[in-house]
N, C-alpha and C. Protein backbone atom coordinates (compact mmCIF):
# COMPACT_ATOMS: atom_id res chain seq x y z
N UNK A 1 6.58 35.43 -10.02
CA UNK A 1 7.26 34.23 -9.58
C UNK A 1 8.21 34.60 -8.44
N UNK A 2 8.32 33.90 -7.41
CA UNK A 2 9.19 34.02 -6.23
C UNK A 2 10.47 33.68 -6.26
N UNK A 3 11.40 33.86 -5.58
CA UNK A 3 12.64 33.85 -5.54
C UNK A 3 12.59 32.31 -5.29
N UNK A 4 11.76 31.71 -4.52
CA UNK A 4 11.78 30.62 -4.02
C UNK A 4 11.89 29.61 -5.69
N UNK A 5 10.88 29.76 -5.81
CA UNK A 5 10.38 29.18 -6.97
C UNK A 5 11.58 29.00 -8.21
N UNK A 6 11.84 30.35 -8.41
CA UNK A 6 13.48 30.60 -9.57
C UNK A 6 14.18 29.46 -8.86
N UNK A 7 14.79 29.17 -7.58
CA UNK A 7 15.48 28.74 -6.83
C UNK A 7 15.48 27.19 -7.26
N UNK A 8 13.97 26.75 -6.75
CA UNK A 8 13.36 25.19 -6.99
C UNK A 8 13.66 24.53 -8.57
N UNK A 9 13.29 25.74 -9.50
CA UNK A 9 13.10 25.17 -10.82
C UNK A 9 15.11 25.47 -11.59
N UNK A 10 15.69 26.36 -11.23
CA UNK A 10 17.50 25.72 -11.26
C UNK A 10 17.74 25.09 -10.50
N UNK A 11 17.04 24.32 -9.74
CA UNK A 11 18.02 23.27 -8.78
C UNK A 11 17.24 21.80 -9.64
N UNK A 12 16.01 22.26 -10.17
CA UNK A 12 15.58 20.72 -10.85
C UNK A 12 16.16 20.55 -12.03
N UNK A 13 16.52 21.79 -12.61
CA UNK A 13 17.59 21.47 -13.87
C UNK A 13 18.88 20.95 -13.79
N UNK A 14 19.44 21.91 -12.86
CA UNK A 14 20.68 21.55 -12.36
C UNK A 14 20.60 19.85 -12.10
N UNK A 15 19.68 19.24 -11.68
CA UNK A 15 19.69 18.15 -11.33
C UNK A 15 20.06 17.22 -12.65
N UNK A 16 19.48 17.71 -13.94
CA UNK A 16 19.47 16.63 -15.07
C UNK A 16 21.05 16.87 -15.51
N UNK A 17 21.36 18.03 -15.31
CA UNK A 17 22.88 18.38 -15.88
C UNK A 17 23.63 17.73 -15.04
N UNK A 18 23.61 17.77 -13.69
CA UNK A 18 24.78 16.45 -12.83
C UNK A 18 24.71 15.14 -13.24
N UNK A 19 23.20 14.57 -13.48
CA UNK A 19 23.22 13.64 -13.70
C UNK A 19 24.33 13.08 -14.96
N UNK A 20 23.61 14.07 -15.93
CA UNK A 20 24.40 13.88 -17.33
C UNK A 20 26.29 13.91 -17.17
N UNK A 21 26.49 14.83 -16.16
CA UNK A 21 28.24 15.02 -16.18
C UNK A 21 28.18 13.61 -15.10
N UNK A 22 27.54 12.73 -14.27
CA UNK A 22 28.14 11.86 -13.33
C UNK A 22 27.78 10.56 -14.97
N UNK A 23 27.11 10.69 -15.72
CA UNK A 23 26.93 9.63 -16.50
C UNK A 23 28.61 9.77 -17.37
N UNK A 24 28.87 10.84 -18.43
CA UNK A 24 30.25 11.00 -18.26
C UNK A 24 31.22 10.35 -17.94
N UNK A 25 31.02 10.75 -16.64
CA UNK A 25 31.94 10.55 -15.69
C UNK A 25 32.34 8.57 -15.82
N UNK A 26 30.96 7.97 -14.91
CA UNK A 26 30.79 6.51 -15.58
C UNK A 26 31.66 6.39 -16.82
N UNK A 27 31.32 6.56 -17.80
CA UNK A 27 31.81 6.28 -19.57
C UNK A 27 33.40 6.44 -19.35
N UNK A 28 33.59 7.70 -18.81
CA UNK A 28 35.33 7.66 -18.72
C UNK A 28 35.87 6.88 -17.86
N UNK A 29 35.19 6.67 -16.87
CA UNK A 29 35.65 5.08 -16.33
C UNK A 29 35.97 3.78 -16.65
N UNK A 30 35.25 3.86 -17.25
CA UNK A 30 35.00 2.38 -17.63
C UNK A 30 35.75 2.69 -18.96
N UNK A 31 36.02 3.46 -19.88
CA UNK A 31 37.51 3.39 -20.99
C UNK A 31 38.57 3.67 -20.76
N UNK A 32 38.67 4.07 -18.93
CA UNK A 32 39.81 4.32 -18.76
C UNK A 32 40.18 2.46 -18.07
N UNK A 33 39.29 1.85 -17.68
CA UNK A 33 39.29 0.59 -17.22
C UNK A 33 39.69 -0.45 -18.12
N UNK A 34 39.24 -0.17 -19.41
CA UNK A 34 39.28 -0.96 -20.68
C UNK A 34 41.13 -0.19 -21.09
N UNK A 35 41.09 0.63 -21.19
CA UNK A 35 42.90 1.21 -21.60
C UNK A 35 43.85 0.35 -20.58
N UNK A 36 43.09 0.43 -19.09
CA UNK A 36 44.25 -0.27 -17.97
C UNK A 36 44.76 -1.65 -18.56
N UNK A 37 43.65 -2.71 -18.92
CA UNK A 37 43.56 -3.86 -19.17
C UNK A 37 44.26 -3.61 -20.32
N UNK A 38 44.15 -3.45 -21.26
CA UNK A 38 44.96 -3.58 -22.38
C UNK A 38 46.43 -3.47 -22.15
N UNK A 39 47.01 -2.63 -21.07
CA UNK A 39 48.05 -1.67 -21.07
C UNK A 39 48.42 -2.57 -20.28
N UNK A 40 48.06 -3.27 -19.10
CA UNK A 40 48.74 -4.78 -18.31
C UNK A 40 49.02 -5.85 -19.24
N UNK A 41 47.96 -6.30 -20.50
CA UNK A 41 48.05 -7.00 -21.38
C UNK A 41 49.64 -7.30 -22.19
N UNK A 42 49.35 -5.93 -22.10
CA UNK A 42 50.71 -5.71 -23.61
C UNK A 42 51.96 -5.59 -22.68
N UNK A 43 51.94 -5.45 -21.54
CA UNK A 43 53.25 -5.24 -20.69
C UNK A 43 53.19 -6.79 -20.51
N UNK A 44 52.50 -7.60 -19.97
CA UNK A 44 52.89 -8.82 -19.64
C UNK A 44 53.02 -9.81 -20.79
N UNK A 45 52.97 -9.42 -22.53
CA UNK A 45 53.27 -9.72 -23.28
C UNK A 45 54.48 -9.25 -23.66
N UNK A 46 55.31 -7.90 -23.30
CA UNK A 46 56.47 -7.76 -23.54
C UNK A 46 57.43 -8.46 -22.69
N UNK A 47 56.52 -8.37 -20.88
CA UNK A 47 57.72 -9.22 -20.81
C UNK A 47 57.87 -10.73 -21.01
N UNK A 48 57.02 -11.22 -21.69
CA UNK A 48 57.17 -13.03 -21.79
C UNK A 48 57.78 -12.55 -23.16
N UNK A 49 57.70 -11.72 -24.34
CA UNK A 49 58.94 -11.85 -25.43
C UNK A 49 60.04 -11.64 -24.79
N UNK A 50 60.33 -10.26 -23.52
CA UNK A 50 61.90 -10.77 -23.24
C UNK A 50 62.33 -11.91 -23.00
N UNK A 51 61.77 -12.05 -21.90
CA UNK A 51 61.99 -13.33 -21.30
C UNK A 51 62.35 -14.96 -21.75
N UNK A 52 61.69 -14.84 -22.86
CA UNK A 52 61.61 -16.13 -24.17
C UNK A 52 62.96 -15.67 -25.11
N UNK A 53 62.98 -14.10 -25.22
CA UNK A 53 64.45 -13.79 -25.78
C UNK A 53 65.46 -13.87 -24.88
N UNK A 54 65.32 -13.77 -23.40
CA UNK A 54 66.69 -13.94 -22.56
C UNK A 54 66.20 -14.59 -21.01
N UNK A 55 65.83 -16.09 -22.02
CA UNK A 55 65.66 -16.77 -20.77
C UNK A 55 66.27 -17.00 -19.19
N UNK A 56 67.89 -16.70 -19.31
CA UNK A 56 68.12 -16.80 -18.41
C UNK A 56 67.81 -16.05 -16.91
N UNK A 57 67.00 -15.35 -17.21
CA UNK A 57 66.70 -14.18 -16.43
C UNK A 57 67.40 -12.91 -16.15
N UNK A 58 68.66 -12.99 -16.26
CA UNK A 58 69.30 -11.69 -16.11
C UNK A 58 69.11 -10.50 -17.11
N UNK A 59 67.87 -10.19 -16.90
CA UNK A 59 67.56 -9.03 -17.65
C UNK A 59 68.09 -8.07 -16.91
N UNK A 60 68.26 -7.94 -15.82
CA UNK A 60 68.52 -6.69 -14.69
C UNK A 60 69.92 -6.16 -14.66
N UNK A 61 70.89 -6.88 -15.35
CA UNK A 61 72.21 -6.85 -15.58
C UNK A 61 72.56 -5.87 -16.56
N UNK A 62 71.67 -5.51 -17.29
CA UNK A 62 72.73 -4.85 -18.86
C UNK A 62 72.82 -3.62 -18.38
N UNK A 63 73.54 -3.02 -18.69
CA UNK A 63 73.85 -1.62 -18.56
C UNK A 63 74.26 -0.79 -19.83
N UNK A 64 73.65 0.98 -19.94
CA UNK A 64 73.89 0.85 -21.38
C UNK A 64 75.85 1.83 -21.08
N UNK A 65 76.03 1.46 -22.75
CA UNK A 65 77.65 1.83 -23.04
C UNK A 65 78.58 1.12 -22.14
N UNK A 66 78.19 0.05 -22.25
CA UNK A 66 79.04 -1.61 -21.68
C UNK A 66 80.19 -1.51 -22.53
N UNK A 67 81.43 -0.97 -22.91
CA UNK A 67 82.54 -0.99 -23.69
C UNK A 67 82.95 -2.20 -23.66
N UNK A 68 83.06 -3.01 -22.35
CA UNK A 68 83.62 -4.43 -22.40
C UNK A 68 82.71 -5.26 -23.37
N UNK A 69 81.48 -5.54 -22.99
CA UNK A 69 80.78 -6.39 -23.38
C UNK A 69 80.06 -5.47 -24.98
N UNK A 70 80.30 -4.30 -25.28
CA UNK A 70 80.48 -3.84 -26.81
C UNK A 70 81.65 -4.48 -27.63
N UNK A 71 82.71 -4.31 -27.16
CA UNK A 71 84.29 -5.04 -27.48
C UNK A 71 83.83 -6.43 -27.64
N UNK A 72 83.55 -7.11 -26.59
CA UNK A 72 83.57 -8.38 -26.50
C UNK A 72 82.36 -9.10 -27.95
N UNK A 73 81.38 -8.34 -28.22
CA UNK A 73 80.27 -8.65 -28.91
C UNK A 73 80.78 -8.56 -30.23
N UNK A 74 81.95 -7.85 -30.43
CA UNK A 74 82.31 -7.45 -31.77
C UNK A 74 81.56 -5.92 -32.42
N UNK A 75 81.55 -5.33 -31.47
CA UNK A 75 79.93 -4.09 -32.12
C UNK A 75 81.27 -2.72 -32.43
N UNK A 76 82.08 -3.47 -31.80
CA UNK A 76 83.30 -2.29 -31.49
C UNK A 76 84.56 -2.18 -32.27
């Protein structure tokens, strides 16, 4: 058998093994596509519970170890 030949017949194997790692590849796509969606899901469900918990919008305001507004809440 020729060098050629060795050559031809690992490159036709090689061929079913890429295939198989680009199929893979596909599958982890597409559950990494299905994780994204879920993961936008549940964020745009947390923020409509804040939001429904602090309608006014000033979510962007709190700051943590607020002593005033600890004092003021009674936590203090």
């Amino acid at each position: 058998m020729s060098v050629r030949k060795i050559v031809e017949l690992y490159q036709f194997f090689w061929m079913f093994e890429s295939h198989a790692q680009q199929r893979l590849a596909w599958e982890d796509a597409a559950q990494a596509r299905i994780a994204r969606m879920r993961a936008e899901a549940q964020a745009a469900a947390q923020l409509r519970a804040m939001l429904n918990a602090n309608p006014s919008g000033a979510l962007g305001n709190a700051r943590l170890n607020d002593w005033e507004n600890l004092e003021r809440s009674g936590l203090l």
